[in-house]
N, C-alpha and C. Protein backbone atom coordinates (compact mmCIF):
# COMPACT_ATOMS: atom_id res chain seq x y z
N UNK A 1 203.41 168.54 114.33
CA UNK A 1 202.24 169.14 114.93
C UNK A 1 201.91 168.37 116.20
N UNK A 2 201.37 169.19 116.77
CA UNK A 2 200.82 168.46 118.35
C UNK A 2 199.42 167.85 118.63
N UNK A 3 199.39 167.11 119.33
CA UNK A 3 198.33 166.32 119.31
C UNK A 3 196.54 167.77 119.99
N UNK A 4 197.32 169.01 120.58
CA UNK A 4 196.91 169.80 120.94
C UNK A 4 195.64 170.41 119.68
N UNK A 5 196.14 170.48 118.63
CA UNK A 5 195.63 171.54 117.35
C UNK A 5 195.38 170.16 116.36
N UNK A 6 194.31 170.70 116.15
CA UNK A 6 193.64 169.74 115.38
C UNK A 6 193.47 170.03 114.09
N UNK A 7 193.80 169.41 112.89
CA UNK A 7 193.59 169.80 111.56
C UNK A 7 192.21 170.97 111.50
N UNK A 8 192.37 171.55 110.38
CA UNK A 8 191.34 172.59 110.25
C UNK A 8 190.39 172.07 109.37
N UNK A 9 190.46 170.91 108.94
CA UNK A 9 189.40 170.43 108.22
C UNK A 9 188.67 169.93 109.02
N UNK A 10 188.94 169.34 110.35
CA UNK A 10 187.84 168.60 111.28
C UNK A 10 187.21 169.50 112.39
N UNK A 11 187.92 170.85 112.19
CA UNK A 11 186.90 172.01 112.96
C UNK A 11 186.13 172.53 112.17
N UNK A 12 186.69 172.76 111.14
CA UNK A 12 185.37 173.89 110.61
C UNK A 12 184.69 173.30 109.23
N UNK A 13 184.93 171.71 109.20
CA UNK A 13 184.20 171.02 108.15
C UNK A 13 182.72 171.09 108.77
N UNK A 14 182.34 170.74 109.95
CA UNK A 14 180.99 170.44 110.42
C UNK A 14 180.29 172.07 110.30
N UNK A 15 180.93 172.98 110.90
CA UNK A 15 180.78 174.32 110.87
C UNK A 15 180.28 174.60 109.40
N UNK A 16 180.87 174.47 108.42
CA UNK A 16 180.50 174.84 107.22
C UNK A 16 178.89 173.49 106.52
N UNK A 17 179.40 172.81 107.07
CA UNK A 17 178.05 171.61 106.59
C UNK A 17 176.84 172.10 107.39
N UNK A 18 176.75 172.82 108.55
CA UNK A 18 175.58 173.23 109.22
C UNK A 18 175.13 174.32 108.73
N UNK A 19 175.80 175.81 108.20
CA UNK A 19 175.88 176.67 107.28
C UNK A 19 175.41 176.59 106.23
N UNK A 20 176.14 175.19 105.33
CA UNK A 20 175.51 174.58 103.90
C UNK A 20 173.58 174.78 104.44
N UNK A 21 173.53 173.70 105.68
CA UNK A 21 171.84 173.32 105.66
C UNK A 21 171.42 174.49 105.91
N UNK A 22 171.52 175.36 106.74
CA UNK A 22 170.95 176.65 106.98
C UNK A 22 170.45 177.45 105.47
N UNK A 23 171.69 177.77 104.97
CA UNK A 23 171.51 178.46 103.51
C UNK A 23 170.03 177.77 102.65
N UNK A 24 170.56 176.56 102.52
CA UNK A 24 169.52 175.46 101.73
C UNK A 24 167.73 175.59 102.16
N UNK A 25 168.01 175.41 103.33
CA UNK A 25 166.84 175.79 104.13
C UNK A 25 165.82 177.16 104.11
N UNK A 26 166.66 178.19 104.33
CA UNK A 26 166.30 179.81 103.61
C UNK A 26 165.95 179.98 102.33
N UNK A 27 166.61 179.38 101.52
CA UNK A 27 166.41 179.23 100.05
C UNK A 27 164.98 178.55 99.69
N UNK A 28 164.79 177.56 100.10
CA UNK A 28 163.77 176.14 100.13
C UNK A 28 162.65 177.60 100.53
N UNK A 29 162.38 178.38 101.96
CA UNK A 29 161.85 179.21 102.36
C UNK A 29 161.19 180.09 101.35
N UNK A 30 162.21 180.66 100.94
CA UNK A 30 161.70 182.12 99.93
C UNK A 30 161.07 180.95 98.89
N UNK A 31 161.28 180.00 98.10
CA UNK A 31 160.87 179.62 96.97
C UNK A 31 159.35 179.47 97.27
N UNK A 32 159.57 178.67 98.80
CA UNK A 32 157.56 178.54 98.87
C UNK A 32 156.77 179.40 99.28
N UNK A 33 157.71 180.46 99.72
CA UNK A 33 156.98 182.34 99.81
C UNK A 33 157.02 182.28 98.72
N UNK A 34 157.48 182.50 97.27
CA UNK A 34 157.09 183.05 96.01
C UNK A 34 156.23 182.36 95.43
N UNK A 35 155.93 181.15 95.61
CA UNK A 35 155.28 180.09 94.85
C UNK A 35 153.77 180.53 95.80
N UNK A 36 153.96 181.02 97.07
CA UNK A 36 152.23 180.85 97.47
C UNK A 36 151.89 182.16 97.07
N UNK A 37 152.44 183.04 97.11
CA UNK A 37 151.86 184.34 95.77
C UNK A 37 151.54 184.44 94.71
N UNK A 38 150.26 184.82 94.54
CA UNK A 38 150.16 184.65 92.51
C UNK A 38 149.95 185.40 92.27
N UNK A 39 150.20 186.75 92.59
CA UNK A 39 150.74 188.32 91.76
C UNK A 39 151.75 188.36 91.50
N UNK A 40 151.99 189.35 90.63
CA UNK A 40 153.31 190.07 90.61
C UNK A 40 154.57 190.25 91.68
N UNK A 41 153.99 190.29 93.11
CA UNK A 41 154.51 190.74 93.99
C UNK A 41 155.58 189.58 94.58
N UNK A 42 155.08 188.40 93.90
CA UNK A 42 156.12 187.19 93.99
C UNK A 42 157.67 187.27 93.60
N UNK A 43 157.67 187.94 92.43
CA UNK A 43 158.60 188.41 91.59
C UNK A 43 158.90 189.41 92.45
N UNK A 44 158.96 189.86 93.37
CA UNK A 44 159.78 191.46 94.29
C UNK A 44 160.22 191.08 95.34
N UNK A 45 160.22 189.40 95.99
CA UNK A 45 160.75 188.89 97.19
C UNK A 45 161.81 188.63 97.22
N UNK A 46 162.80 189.43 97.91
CA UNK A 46 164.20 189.29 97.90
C UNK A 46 164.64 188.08 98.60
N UNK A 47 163.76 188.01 100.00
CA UNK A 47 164.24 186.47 100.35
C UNK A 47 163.62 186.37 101.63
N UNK A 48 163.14 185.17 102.32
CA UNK A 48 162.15 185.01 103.41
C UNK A 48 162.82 184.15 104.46
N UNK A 49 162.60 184.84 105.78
CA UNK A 49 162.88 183.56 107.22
C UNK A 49 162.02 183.82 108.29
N UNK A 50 162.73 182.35 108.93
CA UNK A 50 161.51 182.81 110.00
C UNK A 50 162.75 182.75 111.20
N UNK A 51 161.48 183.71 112.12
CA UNK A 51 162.30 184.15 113.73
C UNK A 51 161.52 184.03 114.76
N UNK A 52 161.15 182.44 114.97
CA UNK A 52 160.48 182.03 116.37
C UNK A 52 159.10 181.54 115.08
N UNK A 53 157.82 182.35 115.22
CA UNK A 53 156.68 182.17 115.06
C UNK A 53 156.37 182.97 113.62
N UNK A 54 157.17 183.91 113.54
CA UNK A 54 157.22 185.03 112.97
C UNK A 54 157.92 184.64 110.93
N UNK A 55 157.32 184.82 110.13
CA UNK A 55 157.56 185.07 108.88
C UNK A 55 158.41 186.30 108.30
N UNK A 56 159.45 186.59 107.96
CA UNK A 56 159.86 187.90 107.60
C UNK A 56 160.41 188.12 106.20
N UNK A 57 159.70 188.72 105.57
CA UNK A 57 159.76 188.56 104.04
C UNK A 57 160.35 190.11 103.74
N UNK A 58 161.73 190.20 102.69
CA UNK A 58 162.36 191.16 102.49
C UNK A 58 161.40 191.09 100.86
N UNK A 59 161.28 192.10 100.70
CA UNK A 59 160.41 192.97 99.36
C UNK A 59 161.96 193.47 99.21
N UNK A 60 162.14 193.84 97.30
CA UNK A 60 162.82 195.10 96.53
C UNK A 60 162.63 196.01 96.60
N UNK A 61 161.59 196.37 97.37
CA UNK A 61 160.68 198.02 97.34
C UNK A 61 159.75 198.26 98.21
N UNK A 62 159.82 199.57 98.56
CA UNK A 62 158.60 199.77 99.96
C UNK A 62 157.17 199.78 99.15
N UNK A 63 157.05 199.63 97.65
CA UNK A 63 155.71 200.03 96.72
C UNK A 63 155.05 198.06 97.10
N UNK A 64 155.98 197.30 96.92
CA UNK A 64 155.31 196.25 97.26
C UNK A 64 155.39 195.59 98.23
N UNK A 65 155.94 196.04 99.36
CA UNK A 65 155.48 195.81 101.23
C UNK A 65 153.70 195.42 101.11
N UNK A 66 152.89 196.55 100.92
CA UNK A 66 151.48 196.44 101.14
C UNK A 66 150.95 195.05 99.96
N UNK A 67 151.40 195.20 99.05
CA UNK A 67 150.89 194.01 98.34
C UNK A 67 151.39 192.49 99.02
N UNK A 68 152.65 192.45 99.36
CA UNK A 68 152.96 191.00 100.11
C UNK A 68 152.11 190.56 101.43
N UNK A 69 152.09 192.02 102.22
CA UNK A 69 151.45 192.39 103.74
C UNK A 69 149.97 191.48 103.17
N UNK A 70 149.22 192.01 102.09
CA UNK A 70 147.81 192.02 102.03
C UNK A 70 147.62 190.54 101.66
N UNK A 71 148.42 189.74 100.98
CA UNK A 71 148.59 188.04 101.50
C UNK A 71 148.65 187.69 102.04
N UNK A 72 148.92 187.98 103.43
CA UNK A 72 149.68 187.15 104.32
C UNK A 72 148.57 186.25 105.07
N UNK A 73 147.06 186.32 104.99
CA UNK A 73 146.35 185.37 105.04
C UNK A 73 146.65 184.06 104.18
N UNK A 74 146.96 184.28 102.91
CA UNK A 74 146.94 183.41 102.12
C UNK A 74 148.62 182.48 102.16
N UNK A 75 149.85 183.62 102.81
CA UNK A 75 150.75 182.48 102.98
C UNK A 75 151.10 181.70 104.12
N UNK A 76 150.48 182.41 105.43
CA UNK A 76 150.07 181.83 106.35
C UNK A 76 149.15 180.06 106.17
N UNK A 77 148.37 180.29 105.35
CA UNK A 77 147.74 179.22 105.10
C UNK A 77 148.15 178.15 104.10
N UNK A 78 149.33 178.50 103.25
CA UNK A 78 149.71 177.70 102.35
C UNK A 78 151.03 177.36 102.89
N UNK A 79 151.77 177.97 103.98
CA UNK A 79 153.13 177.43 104.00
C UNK A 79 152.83 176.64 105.55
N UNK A 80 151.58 176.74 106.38
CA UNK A 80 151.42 176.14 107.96
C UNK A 80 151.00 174.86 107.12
N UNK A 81 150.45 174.44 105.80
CA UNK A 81 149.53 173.32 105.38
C UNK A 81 150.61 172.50 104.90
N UNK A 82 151.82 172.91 104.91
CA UNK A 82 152.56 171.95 104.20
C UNK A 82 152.99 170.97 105.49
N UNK A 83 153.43 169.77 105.33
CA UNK A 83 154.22 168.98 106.56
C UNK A 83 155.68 169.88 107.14
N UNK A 84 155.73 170.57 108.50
CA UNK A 84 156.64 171.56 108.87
C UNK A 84 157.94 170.34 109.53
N UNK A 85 159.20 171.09 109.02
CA UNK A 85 160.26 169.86 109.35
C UNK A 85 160.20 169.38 110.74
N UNK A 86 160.96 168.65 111.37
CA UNK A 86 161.30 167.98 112.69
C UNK A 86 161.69 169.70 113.36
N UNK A 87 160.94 170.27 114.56
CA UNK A 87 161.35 171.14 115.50
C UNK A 87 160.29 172.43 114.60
N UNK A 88 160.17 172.57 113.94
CA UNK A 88 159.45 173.78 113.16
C UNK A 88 158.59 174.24 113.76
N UNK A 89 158.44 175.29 114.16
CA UNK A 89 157.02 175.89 114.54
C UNK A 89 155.97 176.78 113.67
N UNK A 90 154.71 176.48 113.61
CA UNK A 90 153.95 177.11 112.83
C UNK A 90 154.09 178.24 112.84
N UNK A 91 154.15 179.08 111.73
CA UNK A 91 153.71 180.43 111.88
C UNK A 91 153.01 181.14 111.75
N UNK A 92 152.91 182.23 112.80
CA UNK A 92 151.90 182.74 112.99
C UNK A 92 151.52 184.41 112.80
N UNK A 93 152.77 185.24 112.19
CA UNK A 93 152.62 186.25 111.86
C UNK A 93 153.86 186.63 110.35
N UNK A 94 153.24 187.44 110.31
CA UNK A 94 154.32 187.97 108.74
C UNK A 94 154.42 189.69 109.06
N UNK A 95 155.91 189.64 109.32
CA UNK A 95 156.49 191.18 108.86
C UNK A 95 156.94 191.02 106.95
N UNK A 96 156.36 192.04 106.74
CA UNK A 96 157.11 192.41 105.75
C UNK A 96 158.32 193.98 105.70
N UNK A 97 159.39 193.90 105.14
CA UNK A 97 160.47 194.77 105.10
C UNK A 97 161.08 195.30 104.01
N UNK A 98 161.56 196.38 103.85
CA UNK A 98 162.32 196.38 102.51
C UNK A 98 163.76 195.60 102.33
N UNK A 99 164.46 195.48 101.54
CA UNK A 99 165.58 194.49 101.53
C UNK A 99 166.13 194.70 100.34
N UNK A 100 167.67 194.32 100.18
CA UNK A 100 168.12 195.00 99.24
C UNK A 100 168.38 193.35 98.33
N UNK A 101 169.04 193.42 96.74
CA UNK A 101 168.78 192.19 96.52
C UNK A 101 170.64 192.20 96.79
N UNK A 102 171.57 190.90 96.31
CA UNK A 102 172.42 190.73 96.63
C UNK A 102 173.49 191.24 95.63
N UNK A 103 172.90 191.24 94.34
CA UNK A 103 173.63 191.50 93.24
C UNK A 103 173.58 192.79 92.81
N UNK A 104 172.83 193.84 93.57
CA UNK A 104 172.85 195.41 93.42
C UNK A 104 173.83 195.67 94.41
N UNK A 105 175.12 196.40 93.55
CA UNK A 105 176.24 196.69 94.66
C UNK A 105 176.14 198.43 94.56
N UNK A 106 176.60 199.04 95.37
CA UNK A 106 176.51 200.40 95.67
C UNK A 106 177.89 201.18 94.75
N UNK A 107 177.16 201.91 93.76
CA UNK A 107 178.10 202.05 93.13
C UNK A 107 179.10 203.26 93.10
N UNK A 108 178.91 203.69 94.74
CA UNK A 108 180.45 204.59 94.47
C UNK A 108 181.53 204.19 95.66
N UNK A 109 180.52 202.79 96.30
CA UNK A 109 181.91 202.35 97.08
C UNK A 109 182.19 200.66 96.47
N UNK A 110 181.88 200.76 95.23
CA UNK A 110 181.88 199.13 94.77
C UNK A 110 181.29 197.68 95.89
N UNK A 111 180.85 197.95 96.81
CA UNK A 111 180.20 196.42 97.60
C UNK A 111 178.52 196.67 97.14
């Protein structure tokens, strides 16, 4: 091999370790979106990120959009109160969306 091409473990090891934190990070996200809900509607959050300023919380269903929507005083205020990591910006609005979960596959084309 040539000094040109570089093993593939030292290109796309860092690539995948930045990926790892990303995932971890999203995850960490939705848990403290479900945890600052104390309805039902906690239980229907498919999974939460943010985009700039912005909160965007995927719901299982368009029936509980309005119930997550009608918190969003309350997660606004419970997830800006926590210590926000190094670079984080507060947020300051919440879309809510419908969203599908990951483990419902479509069942007449199997994905």
């Amino acid at each position: 091999m040539t000094d040109r091409f570089k093993p593939l473990g030292e290109t796309v090891g860092p690539l995948f370790a930045q990926l790892e934190q990303r995932v971890a990070a999203h995850a960490e996200l939705t848990d403290r979106v479900r945890a600052a809900l104390t309805g039902p509607e906690k239980d229907h959050v498919v999974s939460a990120s943010c985009r700039g300023d912005t909160l965007v919380v995927l719901a299982d269903s368009a029936a509980w959009c309005p119930q997550i929507r009608y918190a969003q005083v309350q997660l606004l205020e419970l997830l800006n109160s926590s210590a926000p990591s190094p670079g984080e910006k507060p947020v300051t609005k919440v879309k809510v969306r419908v969203g599908r979960k990951p483990s419902e596959a479509n069942p007449s084309t199997g994905r």
